[in-house]
Protein backbone atom coordinates (compact mmCIF):
# COMPACT_ATOMS: atom_id res chain seq x y z
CA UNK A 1 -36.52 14.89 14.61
CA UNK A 2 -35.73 11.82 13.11
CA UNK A 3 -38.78 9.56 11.80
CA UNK A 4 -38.82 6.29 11.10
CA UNK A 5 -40.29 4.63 7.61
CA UNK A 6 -39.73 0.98 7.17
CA UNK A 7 -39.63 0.63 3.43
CA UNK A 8 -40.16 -2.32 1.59
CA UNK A 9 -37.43 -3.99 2.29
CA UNK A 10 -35.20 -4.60 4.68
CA UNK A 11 -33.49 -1.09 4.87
CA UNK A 12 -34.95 1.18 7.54
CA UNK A 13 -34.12 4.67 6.60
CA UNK A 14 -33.16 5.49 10.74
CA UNK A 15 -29.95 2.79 10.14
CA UNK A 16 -28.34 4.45 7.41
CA UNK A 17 -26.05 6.96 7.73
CA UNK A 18 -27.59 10.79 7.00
CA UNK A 19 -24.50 12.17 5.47
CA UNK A 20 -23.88 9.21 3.19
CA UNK A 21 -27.71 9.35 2.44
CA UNK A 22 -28.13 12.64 1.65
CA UNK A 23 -24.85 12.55 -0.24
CA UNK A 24 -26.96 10.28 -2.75
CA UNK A 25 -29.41 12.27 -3.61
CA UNK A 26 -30.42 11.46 -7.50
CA UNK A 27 -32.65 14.53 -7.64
CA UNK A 28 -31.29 16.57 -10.47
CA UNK A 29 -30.02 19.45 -8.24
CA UNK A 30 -27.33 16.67 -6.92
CA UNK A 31 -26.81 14.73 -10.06
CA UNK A 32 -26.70 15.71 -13.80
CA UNK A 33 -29.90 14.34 -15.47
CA UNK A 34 -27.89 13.12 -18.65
CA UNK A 35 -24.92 10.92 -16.96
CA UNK A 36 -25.73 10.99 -13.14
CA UNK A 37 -22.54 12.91 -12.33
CA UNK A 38 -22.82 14.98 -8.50
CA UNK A 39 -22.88 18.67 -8.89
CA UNK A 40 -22.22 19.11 -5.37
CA UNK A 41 -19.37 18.46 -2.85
CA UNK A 42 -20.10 16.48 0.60
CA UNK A 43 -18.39 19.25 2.65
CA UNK A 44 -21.35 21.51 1.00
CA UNK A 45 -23.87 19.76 2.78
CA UNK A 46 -25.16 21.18 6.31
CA UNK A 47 -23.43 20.03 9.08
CA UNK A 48 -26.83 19.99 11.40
CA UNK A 49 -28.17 17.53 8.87
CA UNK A 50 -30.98 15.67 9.85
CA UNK A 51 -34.16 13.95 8.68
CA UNK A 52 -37.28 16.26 9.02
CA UNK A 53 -40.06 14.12 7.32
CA UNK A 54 -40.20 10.82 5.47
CA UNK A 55 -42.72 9.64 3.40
CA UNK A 56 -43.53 5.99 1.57
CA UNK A 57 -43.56 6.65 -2.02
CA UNK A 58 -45.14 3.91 -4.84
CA UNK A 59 -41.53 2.47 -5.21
CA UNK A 60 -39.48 3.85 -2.59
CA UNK A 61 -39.09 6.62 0.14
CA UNK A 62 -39.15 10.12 0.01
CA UNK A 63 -36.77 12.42 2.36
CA UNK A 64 -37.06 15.87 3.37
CA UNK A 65 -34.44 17.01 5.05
CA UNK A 66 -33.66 19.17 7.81
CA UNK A 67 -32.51 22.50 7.74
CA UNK A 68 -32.93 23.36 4.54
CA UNK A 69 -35.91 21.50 3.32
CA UNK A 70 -34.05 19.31 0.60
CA UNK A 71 -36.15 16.33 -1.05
CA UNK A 72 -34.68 13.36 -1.89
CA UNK A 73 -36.98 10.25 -3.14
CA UNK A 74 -35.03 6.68 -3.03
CA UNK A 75 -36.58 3.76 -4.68
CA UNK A 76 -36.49 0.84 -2.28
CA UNK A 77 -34.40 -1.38 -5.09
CA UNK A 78 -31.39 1.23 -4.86
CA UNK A 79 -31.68 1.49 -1.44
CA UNK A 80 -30.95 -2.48 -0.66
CA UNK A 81 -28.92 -2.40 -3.28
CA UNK A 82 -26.55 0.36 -1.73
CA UNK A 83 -26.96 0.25 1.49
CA UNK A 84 -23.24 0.76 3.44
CA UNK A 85 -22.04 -2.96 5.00
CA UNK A 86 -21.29 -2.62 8.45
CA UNK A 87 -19.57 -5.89 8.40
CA UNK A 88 -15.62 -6.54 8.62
CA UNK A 89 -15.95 -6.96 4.72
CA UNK A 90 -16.19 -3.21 4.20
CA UNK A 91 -12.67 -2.48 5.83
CA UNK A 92 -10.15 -1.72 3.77
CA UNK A 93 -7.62 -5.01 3.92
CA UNK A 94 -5.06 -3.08 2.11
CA UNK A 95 -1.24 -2.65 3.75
CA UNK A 96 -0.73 0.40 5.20
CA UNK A 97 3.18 0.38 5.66
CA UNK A 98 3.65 1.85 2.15
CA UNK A 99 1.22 4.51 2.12
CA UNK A 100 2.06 8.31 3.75
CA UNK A 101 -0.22 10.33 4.58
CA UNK A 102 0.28 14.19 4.00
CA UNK A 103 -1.49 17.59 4.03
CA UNK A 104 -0.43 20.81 2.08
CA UNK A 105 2.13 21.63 4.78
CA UNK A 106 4.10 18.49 4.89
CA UNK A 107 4.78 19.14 0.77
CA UNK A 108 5.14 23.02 0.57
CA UNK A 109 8.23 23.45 -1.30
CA UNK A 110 9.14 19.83 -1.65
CA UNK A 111 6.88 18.42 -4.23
CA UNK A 112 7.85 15.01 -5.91
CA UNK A 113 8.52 16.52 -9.26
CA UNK A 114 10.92 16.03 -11.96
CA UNK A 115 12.19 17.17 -15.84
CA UNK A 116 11.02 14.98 -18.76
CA UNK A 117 14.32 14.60 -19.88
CA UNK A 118 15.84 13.07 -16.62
CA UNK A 119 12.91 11.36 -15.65
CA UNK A 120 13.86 9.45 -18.82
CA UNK A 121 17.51 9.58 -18.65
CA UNK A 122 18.92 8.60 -14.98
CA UNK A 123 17.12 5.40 -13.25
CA UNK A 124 17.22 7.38 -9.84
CA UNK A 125 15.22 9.92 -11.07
CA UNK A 126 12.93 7.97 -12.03
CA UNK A 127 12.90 5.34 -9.58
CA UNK A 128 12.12 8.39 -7.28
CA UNK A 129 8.85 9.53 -9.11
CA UNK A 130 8.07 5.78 -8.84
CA UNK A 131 8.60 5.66 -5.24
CA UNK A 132 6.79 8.94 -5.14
CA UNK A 133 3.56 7.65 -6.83
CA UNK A 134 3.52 4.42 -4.48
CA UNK A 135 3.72 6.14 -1.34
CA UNK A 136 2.26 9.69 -1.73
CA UNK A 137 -0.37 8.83 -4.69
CA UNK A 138 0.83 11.27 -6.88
CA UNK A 139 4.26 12.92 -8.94
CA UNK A 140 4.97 15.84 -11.06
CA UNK A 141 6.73 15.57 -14.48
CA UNK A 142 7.88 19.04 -15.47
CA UNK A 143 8.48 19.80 -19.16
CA UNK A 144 6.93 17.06 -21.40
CA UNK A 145 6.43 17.55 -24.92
CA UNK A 146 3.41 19.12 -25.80
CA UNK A 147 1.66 16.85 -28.28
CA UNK A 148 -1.20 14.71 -28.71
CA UNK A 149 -0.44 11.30 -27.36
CA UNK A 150 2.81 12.36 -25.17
CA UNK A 151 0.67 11.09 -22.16
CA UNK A 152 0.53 7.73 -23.54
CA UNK A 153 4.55 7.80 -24.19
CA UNK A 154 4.52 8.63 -20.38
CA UNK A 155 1.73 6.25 -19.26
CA UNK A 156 3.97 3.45 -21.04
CA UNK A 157 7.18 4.24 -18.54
CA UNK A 158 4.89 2.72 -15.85
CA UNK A 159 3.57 0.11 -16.96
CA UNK A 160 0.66 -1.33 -19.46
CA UNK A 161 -1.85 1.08 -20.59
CA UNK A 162 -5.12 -0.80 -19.94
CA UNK A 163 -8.20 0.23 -22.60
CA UNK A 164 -11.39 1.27 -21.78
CA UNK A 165 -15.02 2.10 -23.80
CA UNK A 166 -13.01 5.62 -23.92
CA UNK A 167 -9.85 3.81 -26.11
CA UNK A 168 -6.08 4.02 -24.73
CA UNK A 169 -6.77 7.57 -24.17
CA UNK A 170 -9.63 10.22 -22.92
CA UNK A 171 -9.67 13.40 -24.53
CA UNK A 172 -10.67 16.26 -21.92
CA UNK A 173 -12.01 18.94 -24.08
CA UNK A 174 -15.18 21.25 -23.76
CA UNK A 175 -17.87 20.42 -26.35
CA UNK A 176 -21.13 22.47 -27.32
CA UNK A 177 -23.66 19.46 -25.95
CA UNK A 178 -21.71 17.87 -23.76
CA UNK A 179 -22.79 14.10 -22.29
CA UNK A 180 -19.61 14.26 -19.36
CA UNK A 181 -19.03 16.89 -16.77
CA UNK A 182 -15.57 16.74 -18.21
CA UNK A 183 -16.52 18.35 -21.53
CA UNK A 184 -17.75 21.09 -19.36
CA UNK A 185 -16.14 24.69 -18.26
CA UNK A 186 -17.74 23.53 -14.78
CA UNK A 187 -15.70 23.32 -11.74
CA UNK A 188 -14.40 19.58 -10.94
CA UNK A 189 -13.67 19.35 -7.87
CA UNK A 190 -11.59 16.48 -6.17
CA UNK A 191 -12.88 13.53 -7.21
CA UNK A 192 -12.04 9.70 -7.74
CA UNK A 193 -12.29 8.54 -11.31
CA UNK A 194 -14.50 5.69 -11.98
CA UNK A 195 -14.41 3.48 -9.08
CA UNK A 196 -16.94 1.46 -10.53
CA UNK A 197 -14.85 -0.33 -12.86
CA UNK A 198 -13.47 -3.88 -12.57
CA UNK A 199 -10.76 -3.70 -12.28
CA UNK A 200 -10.26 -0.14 -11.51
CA UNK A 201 -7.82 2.47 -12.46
CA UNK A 202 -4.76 1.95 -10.30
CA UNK A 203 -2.70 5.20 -12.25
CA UNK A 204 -3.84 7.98 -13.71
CA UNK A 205 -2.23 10.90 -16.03
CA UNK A 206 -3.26 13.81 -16.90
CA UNK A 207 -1.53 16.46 -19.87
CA UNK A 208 -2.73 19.69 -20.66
CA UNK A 209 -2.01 20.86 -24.00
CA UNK A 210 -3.68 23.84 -24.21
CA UNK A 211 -5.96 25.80 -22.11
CA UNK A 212 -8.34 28.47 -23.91
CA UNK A 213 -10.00 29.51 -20.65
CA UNK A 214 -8.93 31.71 -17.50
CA UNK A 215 -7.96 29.78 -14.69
CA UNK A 216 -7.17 25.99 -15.16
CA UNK A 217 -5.79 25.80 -11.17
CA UNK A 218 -5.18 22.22 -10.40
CA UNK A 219 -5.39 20.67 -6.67
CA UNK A 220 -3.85 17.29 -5.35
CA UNK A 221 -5.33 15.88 -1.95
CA UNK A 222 -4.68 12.90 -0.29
CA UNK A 223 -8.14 10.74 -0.39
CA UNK A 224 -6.94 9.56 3.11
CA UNK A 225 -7.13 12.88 4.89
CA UNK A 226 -10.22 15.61 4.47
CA UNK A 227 -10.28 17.16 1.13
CA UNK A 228 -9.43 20.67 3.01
CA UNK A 229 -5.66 19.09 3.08
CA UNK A 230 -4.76 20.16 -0.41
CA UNK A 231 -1.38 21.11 -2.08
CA UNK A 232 -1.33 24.82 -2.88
CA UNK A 233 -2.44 25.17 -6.23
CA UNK A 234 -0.34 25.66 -9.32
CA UNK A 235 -1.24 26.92 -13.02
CA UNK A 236 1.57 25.29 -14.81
CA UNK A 237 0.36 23.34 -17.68
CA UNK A 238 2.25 19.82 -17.26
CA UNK A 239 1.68 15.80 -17.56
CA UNK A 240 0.34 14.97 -13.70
């Protein structure tokens, strides 16, 4: 069934894509209350998804969705706000030559990983990881010093460390009333870190220096292939 409410604007609820819809939800099942963070991966969501009812609300639209009876109420501001272009603006104009694509089986037993020490000692070494970071997305540096601030002293063989309202440097720790998913013992799953910056992050690192809690598994996956495609995990602690 798939009913049709023209809302007021000029978004009808029919032309927008379900998954990408339903994806949105801001009910606080989908999205933590406090910083609007999802609490739910898009794989999660039924694959027979469809719109059962939809109903004008004062500001917006509500959804109920079909199979499981999921509400969703959109005000009609975010909605024509958010809406996906269908235009040949949305396509990414990027080059494609540099980037490789890869699942878990292309890297099993060949990740691009290398010692601290001759990262920092022989320019091959390093101009590998470099290499690997353009092309693949990502690189492993195995035994860097374990102090605060050693990611910085890594972040700073790349290039410039660009400052955000979080400083040169984000502390990921777990904290009794916490504002961030990251100060959490939740699961994060894979995820893109604030894409709504301008400019964004083009490199990320991350360092663990200790880890009180059981577990602490890390994934990699390509944001170009589905996030099934992941490296086998690992639960060495070391600067990603």
């Amino acid at each position: 069934m798939s009913p049709s409410v023209e809302v007021r604007t000029e978004v009808r609820i029919e032309d927008l894509p379900l998954t990408w819809l339903r994806d949105n939800c801001p009910c606080p099942r989908c999205r933590d209350p406090r910083n609007g963070q999802k609490l739910f991966q898009i794989t999660e969501l039924p694959t027979d998804l469809a719109l059962d009812a939809v109903r004008p609300t004062a500001d917006g639209v509500e959804v109920e969705w079909a199979p499981d009876g999921h509400r969703s109420a959109y005000s009609a501001r975010w909605l024509t706000a958010h809406r996906p272009e269908t235009g040949d603006d949305s396509a990414d104009r990027r080059g494609e030559n540099g980037k490789t694509l890869w699942s878990a089986a292309d890297l099993n037993g060949r990740l691009p990983e290398a010692g601290w020490a001759e990262y920092l000692g022989d320019p091959a070494v390093k101009a590998r990881m470099l290499e690997s970071v353009l092309g693949l997305g990502f690189a492993v540096l195995r035994d860097v010093p374990c102090r605060e601030g050693q990611v910085l002293e890594v972040a700073e063989t790349f290039g410039y460390v660009r400052e955000t309202n979080y400083g040169r440097l984000f502390d990921v720790r777990v904290e009794p009333d916490p504002n961030n998913l990251a100060f959490t013992g939740a699961r994060i799953t894979p995820h893109t870190d604030n894409p709504y910056r301008d400019p964004v992050p083009t490199l990320q690192l991350l360092h663990c220096l200790s880890n009180a809690a059981i577990g602490g598994d890390s994934d990699w996956s390509t944001g170009s292939r589905p996030p099934h495609c992941c490296v086998p995990r690992t639960r060495r602690r070391s600067a990603y």
